[in-house]
Protein backbone atom coordinates (compact mmCIF):
# COMPACT_ATOMS: atom_id res chain seq x y z
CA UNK A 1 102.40 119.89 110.18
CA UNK A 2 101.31 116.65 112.19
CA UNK A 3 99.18 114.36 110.57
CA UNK A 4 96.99 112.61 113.50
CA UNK A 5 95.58 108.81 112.36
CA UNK A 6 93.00 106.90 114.25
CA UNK A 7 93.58 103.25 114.33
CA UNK A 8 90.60 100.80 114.63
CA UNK A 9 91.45 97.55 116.29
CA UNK A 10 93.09 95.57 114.27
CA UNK A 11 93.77 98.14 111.26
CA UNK A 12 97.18 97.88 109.64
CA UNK A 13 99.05 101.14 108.05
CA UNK A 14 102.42 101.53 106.09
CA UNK A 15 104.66 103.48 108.17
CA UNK A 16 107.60 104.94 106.68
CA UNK A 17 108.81 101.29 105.97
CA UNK A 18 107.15 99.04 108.58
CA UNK A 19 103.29 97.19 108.51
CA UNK A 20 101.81 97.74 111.96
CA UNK A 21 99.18 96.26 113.29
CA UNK A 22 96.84 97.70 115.87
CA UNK A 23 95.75 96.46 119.15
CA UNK A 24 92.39 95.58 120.20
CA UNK A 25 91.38 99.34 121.17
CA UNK A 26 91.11 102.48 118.84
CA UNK A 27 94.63 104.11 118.63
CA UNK A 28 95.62 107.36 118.08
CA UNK A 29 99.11 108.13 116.93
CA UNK A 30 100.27 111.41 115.69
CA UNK A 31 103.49 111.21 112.93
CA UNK A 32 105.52 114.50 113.44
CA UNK A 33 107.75 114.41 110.28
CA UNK A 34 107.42 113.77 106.40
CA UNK A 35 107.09 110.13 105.89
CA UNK A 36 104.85 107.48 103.67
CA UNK A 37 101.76 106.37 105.39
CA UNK A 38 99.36 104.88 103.97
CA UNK A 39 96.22 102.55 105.52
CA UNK A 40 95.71 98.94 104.79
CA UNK A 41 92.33 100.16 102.58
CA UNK A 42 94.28 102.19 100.49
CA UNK A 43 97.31 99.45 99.63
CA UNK A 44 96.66 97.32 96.75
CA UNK A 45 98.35 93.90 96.51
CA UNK A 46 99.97 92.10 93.50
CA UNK A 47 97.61 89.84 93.32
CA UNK A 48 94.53 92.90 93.36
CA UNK A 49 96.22 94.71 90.84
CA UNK A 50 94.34 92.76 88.21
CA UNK A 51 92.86 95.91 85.41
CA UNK A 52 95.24 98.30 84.01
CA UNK A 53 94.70 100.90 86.10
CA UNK A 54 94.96 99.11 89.30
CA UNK A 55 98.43 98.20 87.97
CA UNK A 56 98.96 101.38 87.55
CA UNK A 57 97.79 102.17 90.93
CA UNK A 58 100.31 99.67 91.74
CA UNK A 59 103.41 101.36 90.50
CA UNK A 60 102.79 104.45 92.44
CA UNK A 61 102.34 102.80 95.40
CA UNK A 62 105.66 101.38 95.14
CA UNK A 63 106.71 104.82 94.29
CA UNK A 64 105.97 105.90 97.14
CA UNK A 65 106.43 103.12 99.54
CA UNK A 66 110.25 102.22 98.09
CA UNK A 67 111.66 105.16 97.07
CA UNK A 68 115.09 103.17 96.11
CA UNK A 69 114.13 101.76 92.91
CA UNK A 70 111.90 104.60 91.36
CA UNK A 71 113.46 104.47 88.17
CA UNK A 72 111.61 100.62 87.91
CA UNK A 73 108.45 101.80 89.05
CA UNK A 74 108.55 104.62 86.84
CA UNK A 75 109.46 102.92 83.53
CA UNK A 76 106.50 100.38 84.70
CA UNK A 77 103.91 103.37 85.28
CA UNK A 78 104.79 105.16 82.14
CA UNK A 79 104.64 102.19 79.77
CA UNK A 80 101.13 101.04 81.81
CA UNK A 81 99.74 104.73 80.51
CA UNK A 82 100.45 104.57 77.02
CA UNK A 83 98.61 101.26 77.25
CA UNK A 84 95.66 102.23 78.88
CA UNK A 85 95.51 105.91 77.39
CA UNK A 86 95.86 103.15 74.10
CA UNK A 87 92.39 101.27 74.79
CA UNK A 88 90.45 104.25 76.99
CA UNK A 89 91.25 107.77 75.96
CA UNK A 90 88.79 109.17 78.10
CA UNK A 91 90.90 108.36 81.53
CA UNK A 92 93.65 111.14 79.70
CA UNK A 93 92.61 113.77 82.40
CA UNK A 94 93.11 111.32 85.43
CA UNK A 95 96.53 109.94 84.08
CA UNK A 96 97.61 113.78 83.20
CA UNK A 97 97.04 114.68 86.99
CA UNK A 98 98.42 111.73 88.44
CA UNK A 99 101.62 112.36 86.05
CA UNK A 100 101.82 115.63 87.20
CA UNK A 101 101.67 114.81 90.70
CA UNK A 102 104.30 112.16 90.54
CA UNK A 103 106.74 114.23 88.96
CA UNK A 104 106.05 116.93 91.38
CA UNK A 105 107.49 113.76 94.05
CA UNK A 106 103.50 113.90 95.58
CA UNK A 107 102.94 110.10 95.44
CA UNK A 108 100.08 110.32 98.45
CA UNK A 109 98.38 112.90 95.67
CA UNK A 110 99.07 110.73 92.46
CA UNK A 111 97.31 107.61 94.91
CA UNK A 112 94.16 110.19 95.63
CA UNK A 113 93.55 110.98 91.82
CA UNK A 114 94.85 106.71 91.11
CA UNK A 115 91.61 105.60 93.30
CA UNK A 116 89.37 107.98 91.13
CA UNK A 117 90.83 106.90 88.44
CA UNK A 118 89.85 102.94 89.23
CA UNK A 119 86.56 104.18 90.08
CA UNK A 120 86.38 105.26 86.24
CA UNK A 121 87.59 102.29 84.99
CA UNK A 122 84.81 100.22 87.00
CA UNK A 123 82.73 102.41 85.34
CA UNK A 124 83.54 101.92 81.61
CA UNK A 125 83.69 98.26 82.33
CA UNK A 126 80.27 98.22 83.44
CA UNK A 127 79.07 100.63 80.84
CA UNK A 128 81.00 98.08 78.70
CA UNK A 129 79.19 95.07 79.88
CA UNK A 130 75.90 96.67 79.66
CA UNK A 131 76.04 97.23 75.93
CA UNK A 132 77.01 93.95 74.83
C-alpha cells in the first residue's frame, strides 16, 4: 500500500537512509515500497534525548532507522526499561506495548506508543514538581 507524504517547504524526512530537504513549495511524494520514513518532528536528536524515556525513544529510532546494528540498540532499549520501569512503574503498560511492537519488527508502531509514552513522563514530572 502507498503511503502519500506532504512536504511543507523546507520540512526534512528520513527516507529509507537519506535526510531530504524540501524545496520552497509544498511537495507531495508518494513511497511505493516498505521503507523507514520518518518526519523531522518525529526524530529526536542525541542531544534531545535528555529523560529516560526520550532515550528510550532514542533507541528505537535507531532501530528503525539502522537496522545493521539492532543488537546495540536493543541491549540499550532493554537495559533503559528496567531503569525507568525501576523509578516509574506506572509507564509498565506503555513500555509493554512498545516491547511488543518492537519484537513484532514494527519500529514506526513502537515510535507511536514511544511519543505517548514521553507525553506521560512530562506528566509525572510536572505532577512531580507540583508536589514539592
Amino acid at each position: 500500500m502507498p503511503l502519500h507524504i506532504e512536504l511543507k517547504p523546507g520540512e526534512k524526512i528520513f527516507l529509507g537512509g537519506a535526510v531530504i530537504e524540501n524545496g520552497e513549495t509544498r511537495s507531495h511524494l508518494t513511497v511505493l515500497n516498505d521503507v523507514a520514513v520518518l518526519r523531522e518532528k518525529d526524530i529526536i536528536s542525541d542531544a534531545d534525548a535528555d529523560s529516560p524515556c526520550k532515550r528510550a525513544y532514542l533507541a528505537v529510532q535507531l532501530m528503525y532507522m539502522d537496522p545493521g546494528n539492532l543488537a546495540r540498540y536493543h541491549q540499550l532499549y532493554w537495559g533503559l526499561v528496567q531503569d525507568i520501569l525501576a523509578a516509574a512503574p506506572s509507564t509498565v503498560a506503555y513500555l509493554d506495548e512498545i516491547s511488543a511492537h518492537i519484537l513484532a519488527g514494527s519500529y514506526y508502531q513502537a515510535l507511536k506508543v514511544g511519543r505517548q509514552l514521553i507525553q506521560y513522563e512530562k506528566e509525572l514530572m510536572e505532577n512531580a514538581q507540583q508536589s514539592t
